[in-house]
N, C-alpha and C. Protein backbone atom coordinates (compact mmCIF):
# COMPACT_ATOMS: atom_id res chain seq x y z
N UNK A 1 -6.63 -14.82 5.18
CA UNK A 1 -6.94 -14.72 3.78
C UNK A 1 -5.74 -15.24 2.99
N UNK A 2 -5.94 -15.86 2.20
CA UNK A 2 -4.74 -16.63 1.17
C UNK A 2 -4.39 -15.76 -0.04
N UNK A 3 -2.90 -15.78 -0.38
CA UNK A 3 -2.19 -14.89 -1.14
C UNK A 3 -3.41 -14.62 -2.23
N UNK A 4 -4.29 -15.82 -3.11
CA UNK A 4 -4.70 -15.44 -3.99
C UNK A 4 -5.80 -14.77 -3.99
N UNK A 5 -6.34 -14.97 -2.56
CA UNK A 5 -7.63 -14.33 -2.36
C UNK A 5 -7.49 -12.70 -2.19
N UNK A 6 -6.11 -12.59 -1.62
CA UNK A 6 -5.66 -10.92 -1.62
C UNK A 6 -5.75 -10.56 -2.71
N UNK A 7 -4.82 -11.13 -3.67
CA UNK A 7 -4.68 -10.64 -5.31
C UNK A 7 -5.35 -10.28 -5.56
N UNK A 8 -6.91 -11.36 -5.73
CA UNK A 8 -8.52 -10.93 -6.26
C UNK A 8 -8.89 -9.32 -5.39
N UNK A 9 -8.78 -9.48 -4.33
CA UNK A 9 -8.79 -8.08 -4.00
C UNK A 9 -8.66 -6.98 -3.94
N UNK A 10 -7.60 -7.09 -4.10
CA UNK A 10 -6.51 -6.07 -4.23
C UNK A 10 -6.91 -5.52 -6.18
N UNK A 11 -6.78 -6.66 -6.63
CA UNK A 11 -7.50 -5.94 -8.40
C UNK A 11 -8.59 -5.57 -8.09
N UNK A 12 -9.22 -5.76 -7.79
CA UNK A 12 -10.95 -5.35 -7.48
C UNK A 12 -11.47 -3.63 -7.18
N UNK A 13 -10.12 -3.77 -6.37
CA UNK A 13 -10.36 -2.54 -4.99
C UNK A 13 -10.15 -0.91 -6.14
N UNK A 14 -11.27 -0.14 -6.10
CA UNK A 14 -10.68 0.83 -7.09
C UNK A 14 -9.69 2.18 -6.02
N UNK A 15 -8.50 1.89 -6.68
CA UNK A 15 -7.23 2.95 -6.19
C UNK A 15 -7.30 4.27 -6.60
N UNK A 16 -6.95 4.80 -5.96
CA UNK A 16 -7.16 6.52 -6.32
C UNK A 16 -5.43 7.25 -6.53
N UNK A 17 -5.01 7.45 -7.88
CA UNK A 17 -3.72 8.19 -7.98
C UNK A 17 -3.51 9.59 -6.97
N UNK A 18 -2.79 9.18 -6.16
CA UNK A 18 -2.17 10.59 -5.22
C UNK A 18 -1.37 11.53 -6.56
N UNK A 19 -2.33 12.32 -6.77
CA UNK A 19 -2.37 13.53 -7.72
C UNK A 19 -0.93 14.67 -6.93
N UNK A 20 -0.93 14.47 -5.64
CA UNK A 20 -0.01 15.36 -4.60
C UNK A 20 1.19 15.42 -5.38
N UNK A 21 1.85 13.81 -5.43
CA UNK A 21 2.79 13.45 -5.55
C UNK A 21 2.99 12.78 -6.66
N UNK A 22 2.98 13.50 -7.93
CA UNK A 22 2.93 12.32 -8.84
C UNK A 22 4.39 12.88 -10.02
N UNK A 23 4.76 13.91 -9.40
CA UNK A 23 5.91 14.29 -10.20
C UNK A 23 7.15 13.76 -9.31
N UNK A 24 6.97 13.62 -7.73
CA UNK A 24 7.42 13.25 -7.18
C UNK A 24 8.18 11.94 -6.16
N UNK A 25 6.77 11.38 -6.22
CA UNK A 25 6.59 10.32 -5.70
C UNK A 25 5.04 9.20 -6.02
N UNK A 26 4.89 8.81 -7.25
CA UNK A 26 4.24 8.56 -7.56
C UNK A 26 3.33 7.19 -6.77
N UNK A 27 2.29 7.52 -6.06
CA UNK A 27 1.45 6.28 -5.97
C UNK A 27 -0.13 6.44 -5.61
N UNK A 28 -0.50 5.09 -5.39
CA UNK A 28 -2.07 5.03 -5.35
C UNK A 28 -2.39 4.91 -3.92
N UNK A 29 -3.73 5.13 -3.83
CA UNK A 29 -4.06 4.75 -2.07
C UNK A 29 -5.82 4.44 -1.98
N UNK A 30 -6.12 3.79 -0.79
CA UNK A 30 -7.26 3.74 -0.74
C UNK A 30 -7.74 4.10 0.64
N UNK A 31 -8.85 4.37 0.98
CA UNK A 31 -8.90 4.66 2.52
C UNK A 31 -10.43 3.60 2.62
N UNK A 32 -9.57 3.51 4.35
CA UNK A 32 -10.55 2.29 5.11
C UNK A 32 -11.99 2.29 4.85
N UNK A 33 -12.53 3.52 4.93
CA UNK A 33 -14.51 3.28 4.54
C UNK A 33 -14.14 2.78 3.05
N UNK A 34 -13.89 2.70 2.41
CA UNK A 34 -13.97 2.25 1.00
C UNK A 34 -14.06 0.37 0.94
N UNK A 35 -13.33 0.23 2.12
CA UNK A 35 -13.05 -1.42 1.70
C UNK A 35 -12.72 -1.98 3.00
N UNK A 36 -13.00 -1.90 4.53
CA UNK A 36 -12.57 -2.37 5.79
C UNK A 36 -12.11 -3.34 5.72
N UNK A 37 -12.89 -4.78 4.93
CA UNK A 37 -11.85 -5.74 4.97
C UNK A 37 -10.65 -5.76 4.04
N UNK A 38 -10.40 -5.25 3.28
CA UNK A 38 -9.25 -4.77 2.41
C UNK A 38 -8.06 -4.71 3.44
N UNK A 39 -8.80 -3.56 4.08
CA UNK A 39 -7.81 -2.75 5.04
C UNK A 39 -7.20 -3.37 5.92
N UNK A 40 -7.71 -4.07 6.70
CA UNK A 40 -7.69 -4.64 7.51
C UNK A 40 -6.80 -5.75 7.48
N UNK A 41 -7.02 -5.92 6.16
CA UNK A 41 -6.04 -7.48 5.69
C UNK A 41 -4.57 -6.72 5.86
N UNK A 42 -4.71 -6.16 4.82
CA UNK A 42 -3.54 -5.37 4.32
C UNK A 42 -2.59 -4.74 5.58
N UNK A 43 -3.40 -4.11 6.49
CA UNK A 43 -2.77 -3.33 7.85
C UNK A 43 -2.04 -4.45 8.61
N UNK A 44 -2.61 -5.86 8.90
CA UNK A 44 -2.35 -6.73 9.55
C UNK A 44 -0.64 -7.70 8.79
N UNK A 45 -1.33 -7.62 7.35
CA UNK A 45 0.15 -8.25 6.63
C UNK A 45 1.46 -7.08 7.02
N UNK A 46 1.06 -5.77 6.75
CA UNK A 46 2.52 -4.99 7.18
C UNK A 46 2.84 -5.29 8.43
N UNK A 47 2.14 -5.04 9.46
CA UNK A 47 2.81 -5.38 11.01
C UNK A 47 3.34 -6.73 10.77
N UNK A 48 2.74 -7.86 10.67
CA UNK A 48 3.09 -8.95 10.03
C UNK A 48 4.76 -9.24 9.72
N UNK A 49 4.67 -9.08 8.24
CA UNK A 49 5.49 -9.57 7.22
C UNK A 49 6.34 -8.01 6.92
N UNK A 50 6.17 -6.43 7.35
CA UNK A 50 6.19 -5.59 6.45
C UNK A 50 8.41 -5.39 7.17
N UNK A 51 8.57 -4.71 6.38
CA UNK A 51 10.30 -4.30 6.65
C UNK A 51 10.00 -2.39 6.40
N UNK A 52 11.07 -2.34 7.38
CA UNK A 52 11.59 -0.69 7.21
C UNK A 52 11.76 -0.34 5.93
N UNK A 53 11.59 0.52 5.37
CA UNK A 53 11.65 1.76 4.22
C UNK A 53 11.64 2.92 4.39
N UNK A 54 12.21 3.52 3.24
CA UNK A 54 12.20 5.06 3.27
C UNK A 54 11.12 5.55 2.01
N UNK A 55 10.16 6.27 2.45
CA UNK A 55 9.21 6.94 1.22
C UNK A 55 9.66 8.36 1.43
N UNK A 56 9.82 8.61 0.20
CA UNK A 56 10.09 10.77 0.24
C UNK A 56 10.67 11.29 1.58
N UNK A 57 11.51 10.85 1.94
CA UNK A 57 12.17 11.42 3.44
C UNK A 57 11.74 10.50 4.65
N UNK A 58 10.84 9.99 4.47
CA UNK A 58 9.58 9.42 5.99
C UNK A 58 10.10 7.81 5.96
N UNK A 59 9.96 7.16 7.06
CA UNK A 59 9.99 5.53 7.58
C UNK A 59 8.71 5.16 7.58
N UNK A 60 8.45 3.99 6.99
CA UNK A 60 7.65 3.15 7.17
C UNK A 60 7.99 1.86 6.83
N UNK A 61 6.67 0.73 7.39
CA UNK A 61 6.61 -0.15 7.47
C UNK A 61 6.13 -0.77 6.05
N UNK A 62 6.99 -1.69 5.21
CA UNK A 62 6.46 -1.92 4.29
C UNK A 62 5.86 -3.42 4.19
N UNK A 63 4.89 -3.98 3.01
CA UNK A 63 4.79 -5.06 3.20
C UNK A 63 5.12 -5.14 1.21
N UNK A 64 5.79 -5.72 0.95
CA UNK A 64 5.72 -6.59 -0.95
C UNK A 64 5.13 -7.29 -1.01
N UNK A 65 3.59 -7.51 -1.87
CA UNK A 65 3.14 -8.00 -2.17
C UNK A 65 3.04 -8.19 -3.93
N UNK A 66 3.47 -8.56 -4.63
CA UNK A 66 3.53 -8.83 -6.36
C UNK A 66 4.63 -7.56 -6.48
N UNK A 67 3.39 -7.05 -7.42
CA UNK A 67 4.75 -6.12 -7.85
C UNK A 67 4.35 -4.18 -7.67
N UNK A 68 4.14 -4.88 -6.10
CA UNK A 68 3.66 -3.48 -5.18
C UNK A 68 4.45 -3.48 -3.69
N UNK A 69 4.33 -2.47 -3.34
CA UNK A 69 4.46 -2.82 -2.07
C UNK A 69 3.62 -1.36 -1.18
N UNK A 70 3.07 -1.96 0.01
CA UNK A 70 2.12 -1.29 0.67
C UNK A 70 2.42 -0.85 1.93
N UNK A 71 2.06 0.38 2.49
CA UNK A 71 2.61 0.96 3.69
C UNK A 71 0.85 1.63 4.01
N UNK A 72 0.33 1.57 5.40
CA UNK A 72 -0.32 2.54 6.12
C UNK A 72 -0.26 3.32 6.57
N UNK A 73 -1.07 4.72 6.42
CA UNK A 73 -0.92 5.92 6.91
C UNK A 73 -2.27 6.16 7.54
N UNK A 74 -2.15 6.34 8.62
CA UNK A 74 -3.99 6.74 9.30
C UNK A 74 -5.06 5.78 8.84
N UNK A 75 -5.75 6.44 8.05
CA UNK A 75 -7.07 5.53 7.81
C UNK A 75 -6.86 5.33 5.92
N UNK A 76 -5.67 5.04 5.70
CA UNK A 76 -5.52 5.08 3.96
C UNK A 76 -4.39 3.98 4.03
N UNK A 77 -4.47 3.03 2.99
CA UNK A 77 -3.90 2.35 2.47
C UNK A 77 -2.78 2.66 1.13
N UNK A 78 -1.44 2.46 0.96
CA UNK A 78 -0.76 3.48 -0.06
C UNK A 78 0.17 2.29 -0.98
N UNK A 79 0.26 2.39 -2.07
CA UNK A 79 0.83 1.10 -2.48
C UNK A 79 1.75 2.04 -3.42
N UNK A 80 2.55 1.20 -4.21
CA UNK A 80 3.43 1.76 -5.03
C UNK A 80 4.30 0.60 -6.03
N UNK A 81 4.65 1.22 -6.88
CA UNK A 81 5.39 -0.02 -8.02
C UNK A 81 7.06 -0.17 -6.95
N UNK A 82 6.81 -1.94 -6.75
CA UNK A 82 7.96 -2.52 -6.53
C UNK A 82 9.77 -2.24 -6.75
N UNK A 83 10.25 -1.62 -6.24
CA UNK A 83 11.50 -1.56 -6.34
C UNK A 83 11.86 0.17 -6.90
N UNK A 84 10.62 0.48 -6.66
CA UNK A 84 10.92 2.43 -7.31
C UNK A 84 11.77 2.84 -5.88
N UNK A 85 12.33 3.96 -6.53
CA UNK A 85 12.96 4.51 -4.56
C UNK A 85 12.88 5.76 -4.68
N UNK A 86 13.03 6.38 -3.76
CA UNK A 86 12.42 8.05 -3.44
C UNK A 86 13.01 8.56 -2.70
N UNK A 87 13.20 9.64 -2.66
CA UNK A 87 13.96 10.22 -1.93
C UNK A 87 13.86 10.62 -0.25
């Protein structure tokens, strides 16, 4: 899939605010029945392209895409504004 065809996607895709963490660690997520090929894209660019990070204490795999960047957890997709940092 080509960068712009993600973009279109990625706007499309309706995100759900993680209410958990929003004093804390503020971000959005989507989970796989909602959008498989979404997911799928997205899961494949982090293994891919993604670099080590730290979210709220935890490692993951990140991928930057605009002015997000996206990490997988189980069957949910988790994005977040570019360059925020957490503890």
């Amino acid at each position: 899939m080509s960068d712009k065809k993600l973009e279109e996607k990625v706007n499309k895709q309706k995100w759900t605010f993680a209410k958990t963490y929003a004093q804390t660690a503020p971000h959005e997520y989507f989970l796989k029945n909602q959008n498989e090929e979404l997911f799928a894209e997205l899961k494949q660019r982090i293994a891919k392209f993604g670099k080590e990070g730290k979210f709220f204490g935890h490692s993951y795999i990140y991928y930057h895409h605009g002015k997000y960047r996206y990490w997988a957890f189980e069957n949910l997709i988790n994005r977040d504004i570019e360059g925020k940092s957490y503890k």
